[in-house]
N, C-alpha and C. Protein backbone atom coordinates (compact mmCIF):
# COMPACT_ATOMS: atom_id res chain seq x y z
N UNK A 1 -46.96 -8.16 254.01
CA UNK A 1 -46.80 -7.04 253.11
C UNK A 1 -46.81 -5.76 253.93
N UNK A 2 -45.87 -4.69 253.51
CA UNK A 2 -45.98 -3.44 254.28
C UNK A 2 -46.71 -2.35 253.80
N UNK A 3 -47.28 -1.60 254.79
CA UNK A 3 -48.07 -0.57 254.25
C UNK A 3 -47.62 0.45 254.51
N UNK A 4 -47.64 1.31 253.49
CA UNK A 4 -47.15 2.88 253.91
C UNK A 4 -48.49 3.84 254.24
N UNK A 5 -48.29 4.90 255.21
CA UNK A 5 -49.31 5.81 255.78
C UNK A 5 -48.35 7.24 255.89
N UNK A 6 -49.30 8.18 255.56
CA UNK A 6 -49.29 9.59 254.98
C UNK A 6 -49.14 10.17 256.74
N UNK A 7 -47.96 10.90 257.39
CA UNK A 7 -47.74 11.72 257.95
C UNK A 7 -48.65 13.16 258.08
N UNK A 8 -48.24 14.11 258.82
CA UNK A 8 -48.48 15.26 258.71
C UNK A 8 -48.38 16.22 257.36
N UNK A 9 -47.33 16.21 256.94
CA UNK A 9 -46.65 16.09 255.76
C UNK A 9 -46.35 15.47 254.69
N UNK A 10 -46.72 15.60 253.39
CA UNK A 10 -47.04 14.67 252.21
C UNK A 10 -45.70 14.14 252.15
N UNK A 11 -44.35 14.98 252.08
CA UNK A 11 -42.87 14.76 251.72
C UNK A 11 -42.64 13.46 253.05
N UNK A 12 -42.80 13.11 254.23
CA UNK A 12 -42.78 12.54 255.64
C UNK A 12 -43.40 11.65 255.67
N UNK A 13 -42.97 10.15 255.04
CA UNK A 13 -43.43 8.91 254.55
C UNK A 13 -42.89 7.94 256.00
N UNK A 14 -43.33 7.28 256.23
CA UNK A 14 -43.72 6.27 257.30
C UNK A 14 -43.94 4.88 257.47
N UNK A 15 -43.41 3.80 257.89
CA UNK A 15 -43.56 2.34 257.78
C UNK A 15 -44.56 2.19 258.79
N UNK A 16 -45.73 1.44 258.30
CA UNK A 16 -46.76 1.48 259.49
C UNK A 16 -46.68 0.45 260.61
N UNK A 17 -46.04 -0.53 260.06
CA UNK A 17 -45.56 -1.45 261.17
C UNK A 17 -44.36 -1.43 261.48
N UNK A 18 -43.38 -0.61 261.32
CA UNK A 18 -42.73 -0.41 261.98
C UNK A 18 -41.89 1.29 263.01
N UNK A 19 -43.37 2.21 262.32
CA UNK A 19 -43.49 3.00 262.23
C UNK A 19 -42.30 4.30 262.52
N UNK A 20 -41.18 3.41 261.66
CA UNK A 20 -39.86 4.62 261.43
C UNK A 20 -40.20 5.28 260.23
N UNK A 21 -39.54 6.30 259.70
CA UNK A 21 -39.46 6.94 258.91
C UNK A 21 -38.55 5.83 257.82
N UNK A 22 -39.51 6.52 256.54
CA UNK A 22 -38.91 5.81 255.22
C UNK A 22 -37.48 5.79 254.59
N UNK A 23 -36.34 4.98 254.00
CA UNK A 23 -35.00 5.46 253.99
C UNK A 23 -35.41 7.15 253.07
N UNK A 24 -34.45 7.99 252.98
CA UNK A 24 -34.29 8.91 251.88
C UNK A 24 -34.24 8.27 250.14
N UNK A 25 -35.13 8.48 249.44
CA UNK A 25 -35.20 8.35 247.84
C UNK A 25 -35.63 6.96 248.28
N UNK A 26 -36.88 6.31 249.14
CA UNK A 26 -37.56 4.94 248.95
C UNK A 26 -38.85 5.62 249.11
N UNK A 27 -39.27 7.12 248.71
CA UNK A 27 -40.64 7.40 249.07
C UNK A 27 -41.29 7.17 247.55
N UNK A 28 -42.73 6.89 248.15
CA UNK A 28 -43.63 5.76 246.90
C UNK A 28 -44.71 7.44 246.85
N UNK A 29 -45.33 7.14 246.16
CA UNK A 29 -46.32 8.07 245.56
C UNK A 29 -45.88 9.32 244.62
N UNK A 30 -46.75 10.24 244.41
CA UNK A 30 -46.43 11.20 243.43
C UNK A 30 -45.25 12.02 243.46
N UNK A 31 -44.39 12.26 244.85
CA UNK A 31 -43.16 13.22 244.42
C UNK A 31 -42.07 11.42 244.15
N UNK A 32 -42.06 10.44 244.25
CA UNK A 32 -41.16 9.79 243.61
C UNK A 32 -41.33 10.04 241.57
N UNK A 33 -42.39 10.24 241.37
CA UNK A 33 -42.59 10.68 239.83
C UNK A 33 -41.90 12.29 239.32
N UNK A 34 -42.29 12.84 240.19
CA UNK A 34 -41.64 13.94 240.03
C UNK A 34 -40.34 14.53 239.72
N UNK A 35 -39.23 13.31 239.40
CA UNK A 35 -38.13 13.81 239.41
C UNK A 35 -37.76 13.45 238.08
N UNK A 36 -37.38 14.10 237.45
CA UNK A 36 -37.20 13.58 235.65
C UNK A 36 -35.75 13.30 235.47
N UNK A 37 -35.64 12.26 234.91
CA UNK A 37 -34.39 11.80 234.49
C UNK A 37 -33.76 12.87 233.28
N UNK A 38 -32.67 12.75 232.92
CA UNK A 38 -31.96 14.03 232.03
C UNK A 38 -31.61 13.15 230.75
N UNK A 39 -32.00 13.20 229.91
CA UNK A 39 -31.41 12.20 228.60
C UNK A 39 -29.73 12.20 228.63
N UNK A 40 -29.61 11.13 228.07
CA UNK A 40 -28.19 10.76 227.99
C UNK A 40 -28.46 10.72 226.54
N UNK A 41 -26.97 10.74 225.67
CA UNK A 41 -26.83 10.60 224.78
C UNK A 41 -25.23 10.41 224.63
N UNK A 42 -24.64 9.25 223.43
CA UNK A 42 -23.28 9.07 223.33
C UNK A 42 -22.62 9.40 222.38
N UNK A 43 -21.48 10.84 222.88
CA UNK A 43 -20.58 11.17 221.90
C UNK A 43 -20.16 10.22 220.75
N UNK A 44 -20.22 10.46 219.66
CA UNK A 44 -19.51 9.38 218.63
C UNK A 44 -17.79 9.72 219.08
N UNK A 45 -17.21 11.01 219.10
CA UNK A 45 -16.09 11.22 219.29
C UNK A 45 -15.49 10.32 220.37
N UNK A 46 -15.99 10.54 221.91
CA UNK A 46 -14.91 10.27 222.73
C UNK A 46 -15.89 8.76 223.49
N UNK A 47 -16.94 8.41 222.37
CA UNK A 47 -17.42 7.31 222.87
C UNK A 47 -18.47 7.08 224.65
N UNK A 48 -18.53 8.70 225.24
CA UNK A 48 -18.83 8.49 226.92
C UNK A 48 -20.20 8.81 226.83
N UNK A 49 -21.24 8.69 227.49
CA UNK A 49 -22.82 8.78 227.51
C UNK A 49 -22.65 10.26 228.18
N UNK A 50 -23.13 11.08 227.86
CA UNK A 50 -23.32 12.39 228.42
C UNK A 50 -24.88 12.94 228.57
N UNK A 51 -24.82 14.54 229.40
CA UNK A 51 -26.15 14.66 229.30
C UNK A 51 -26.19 15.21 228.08
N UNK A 52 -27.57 15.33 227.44
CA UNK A 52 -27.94 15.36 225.85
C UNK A 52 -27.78 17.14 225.51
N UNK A 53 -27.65 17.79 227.00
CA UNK A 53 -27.22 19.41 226.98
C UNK A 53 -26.23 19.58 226.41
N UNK A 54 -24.97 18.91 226.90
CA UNK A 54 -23.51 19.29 226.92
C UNK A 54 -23.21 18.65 225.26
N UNK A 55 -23.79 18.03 224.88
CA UNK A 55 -23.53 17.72 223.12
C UNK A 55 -24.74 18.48 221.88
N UNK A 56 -23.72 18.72 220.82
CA UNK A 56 -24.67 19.40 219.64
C UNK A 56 -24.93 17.84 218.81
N UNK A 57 -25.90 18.14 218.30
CA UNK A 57 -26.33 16.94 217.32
C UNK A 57 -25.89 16.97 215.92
N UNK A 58 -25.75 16.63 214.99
CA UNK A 58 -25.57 16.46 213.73
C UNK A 58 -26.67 15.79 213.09
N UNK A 59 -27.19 16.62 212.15
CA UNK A 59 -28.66 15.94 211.41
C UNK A 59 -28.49 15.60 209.56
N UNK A 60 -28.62 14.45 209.47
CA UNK A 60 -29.07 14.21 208.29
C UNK A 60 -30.20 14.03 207.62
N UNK A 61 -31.35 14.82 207.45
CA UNK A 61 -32.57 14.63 207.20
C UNK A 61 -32.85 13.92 205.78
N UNK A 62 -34.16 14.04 205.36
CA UNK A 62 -34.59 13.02 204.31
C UNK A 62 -33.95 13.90 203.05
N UNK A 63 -33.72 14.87 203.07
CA UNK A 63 -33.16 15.58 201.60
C UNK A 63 -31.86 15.33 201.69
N UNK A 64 -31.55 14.38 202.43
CA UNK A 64 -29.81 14.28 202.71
C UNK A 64 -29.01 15.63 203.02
N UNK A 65 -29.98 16.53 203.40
CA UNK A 65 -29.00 17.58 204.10
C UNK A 65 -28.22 17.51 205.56
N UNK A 66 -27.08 17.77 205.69
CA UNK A 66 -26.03 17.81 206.40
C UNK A 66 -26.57 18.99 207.44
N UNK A 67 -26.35 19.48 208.68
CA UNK A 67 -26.72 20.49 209.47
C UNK A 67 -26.50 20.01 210.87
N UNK A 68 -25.98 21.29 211.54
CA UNK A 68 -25.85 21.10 213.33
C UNK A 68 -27.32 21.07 213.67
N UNK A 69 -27.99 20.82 214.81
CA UNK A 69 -28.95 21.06 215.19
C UNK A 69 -28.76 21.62 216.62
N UNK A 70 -28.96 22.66 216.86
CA UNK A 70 -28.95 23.02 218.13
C UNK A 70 -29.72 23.02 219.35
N UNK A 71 -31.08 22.61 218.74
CA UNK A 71 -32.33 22.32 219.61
C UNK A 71 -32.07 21.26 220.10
N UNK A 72 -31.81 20.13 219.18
CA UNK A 72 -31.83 18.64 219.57
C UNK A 72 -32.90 17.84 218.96
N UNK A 73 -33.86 18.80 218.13
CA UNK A 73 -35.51 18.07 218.00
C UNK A 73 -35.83 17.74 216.41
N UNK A 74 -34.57 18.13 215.54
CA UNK A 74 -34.74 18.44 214.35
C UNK A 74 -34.88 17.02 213.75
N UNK A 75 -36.02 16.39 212.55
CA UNK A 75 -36.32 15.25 211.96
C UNK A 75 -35.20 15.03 211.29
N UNK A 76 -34.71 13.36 211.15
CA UNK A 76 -33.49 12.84 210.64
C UNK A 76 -32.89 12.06 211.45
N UNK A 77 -31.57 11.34 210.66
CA UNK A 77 -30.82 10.68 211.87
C UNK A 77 -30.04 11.91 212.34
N UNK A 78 -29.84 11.68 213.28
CA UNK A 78 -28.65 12.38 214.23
C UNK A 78 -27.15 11.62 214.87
N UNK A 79 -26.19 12.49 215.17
CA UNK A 79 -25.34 11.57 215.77
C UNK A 79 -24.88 12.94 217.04
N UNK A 80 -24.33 13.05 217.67
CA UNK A 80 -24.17 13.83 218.75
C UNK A 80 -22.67 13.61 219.33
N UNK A 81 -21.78 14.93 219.15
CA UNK A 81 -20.66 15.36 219.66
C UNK A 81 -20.61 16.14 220.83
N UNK A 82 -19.81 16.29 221.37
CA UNK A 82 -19.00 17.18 222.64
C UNK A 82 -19.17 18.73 222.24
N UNK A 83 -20.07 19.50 223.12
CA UNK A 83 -20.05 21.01 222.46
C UNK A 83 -18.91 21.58 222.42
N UNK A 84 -18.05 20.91 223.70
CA UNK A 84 -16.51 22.22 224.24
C UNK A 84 -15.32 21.44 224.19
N UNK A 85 -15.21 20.51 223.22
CA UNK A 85 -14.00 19.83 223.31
C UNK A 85 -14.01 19.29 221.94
N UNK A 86 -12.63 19.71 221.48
CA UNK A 86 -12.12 19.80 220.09
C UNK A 86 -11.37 18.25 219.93
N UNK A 87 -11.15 17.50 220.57
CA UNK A 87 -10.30 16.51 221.25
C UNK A 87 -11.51 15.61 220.29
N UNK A 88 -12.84 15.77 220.75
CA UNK A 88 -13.69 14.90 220.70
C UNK A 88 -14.04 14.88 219.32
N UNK A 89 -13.89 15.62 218.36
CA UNK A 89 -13.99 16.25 217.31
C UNK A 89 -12.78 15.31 216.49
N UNK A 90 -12.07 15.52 216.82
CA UNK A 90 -10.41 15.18 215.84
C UNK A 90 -11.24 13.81 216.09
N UNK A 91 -11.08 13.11 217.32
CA UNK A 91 -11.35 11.63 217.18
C UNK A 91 -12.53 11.20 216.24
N UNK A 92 -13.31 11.94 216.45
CA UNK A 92 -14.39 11.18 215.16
C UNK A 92 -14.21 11.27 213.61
N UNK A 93 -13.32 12.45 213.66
CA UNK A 93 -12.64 12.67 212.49
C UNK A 93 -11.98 11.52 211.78
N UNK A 94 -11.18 11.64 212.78
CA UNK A 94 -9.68 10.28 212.40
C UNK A 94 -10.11 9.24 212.23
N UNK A 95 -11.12 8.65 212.98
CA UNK A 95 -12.40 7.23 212.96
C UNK A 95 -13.41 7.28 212.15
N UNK A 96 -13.87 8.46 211.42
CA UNK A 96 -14.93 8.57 210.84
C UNK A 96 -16.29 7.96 210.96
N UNK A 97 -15.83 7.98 212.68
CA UNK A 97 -17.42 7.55 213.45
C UNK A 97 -18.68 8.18 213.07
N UNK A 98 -17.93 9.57 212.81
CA UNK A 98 -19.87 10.49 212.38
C UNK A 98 -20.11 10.29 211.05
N UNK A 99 -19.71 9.68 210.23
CA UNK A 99 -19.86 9.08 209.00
C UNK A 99 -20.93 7.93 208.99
N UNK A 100 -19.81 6.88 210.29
CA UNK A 100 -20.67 5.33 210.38
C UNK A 100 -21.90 5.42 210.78
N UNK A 101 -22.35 6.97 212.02
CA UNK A 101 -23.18 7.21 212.53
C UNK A 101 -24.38 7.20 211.34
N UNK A 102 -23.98 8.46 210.75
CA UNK A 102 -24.84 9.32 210.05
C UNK A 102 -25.23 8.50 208.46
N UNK A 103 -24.29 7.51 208.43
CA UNK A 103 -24.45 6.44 207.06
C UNK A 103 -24.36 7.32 205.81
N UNK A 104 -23.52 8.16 205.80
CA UNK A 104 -23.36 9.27 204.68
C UNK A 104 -21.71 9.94 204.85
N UNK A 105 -21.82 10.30 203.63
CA UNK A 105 -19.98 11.14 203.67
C UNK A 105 -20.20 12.49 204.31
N UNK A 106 -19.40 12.83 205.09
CA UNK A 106 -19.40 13.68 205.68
C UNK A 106 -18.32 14.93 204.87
N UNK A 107 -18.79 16.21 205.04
CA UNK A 107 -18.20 16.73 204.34
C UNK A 107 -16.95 17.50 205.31
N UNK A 108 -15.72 18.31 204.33
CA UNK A 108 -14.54 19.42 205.55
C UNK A 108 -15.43 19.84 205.37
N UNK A 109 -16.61 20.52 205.15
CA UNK A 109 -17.39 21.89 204.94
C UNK A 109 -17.87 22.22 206.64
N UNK A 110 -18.43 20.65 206.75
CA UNK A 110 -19.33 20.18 208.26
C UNK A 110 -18.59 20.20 209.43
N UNK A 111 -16.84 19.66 208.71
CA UNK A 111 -16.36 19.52 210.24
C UNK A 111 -15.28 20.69 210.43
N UNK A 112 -15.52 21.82 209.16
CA UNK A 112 -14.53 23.16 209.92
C UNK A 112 -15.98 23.87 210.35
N UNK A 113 -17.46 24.07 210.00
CA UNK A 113 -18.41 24.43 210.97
C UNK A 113 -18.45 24.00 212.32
N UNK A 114 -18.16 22.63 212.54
CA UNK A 114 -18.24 22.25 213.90
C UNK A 114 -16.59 23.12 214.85
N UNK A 115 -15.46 23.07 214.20
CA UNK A 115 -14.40 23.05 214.74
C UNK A 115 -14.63 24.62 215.26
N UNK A 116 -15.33 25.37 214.37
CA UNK A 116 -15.55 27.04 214.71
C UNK A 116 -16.60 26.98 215.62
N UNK A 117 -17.58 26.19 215.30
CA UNK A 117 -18.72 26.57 217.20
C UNK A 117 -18.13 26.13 218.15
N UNK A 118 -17.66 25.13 218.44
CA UNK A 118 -16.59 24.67 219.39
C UNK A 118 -15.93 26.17 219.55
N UNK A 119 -14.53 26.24 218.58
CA UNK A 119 -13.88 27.36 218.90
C UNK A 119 -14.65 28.70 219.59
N UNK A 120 -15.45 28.96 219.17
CA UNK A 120 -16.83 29.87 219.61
C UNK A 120 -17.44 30.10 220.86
N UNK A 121 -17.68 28.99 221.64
CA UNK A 121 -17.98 28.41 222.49
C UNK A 121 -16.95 28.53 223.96
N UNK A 122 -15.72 28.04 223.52
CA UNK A 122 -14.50 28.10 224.33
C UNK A 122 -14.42 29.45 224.60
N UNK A 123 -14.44 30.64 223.47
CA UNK A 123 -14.01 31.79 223.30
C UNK A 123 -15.22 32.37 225.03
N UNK A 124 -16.22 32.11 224.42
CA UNK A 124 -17.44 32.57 225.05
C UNK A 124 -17.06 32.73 226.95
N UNK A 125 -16.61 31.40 227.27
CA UNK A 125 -16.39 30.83 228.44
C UNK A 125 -15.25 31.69 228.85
């Protein structure tokens, strides 16, 4: 079994029997914890796992209200679209994936709100 031993430097990890330096991203102790993974989450539109930044959510909460969520944290199911791509939008449309998602009818009300933050968004950039 190999043992690892603490350098000069906490970051400067060490094989004790063979006493090279550790590969890069095989160091064991507290900065391997330190690095936080980024949530993924999958467009219903264009179907790709993204980070959970780059998509707005769609919330159906217990009063069956319809709503974007922009935080990401809001109680309900959710389903999650593409913030900057209208592309991704039409497709869930045409599939009525955010429907299957959300297990409810989706209203035009919801998806000309979405088509204008999008539009909004682009403008911004």
């Amino acid at each position: 079994m190999m043992s690892i031993t603490k350098m000069q430097s906490p970051d400067k990890m060490i094989n004790k029997k063979t006493s090279a330096p550790l590969p890069e991203g095989s160091e064991s102790g507290i900065h391997s914890r330190l690095k936080k993974k980024t949530p993924l989450r999958r467009c219903v539109g264009c179907r790709e796992m993204k980070d959970k930044r780059l998509l707005v959510r769609v919330v159906l909460n217990a009063d069956n209200h319809l709503f974007l969520d922009e935080t990401g944290k809001a109680h309900g199911r959710g389903a999650y679209l593409c913030k900057d791509d209208a592309n991704c939008l039409q497709q869930a449309r045409k599939a009525k994936s955010l429907e299957k998602s959300l297990k409810c009818r989706v209203s035009i009300d919801i998806y000309d709100l979405m088509q204008a933050n999008i539009n909004e968004s682009l403008t911004i950039e």
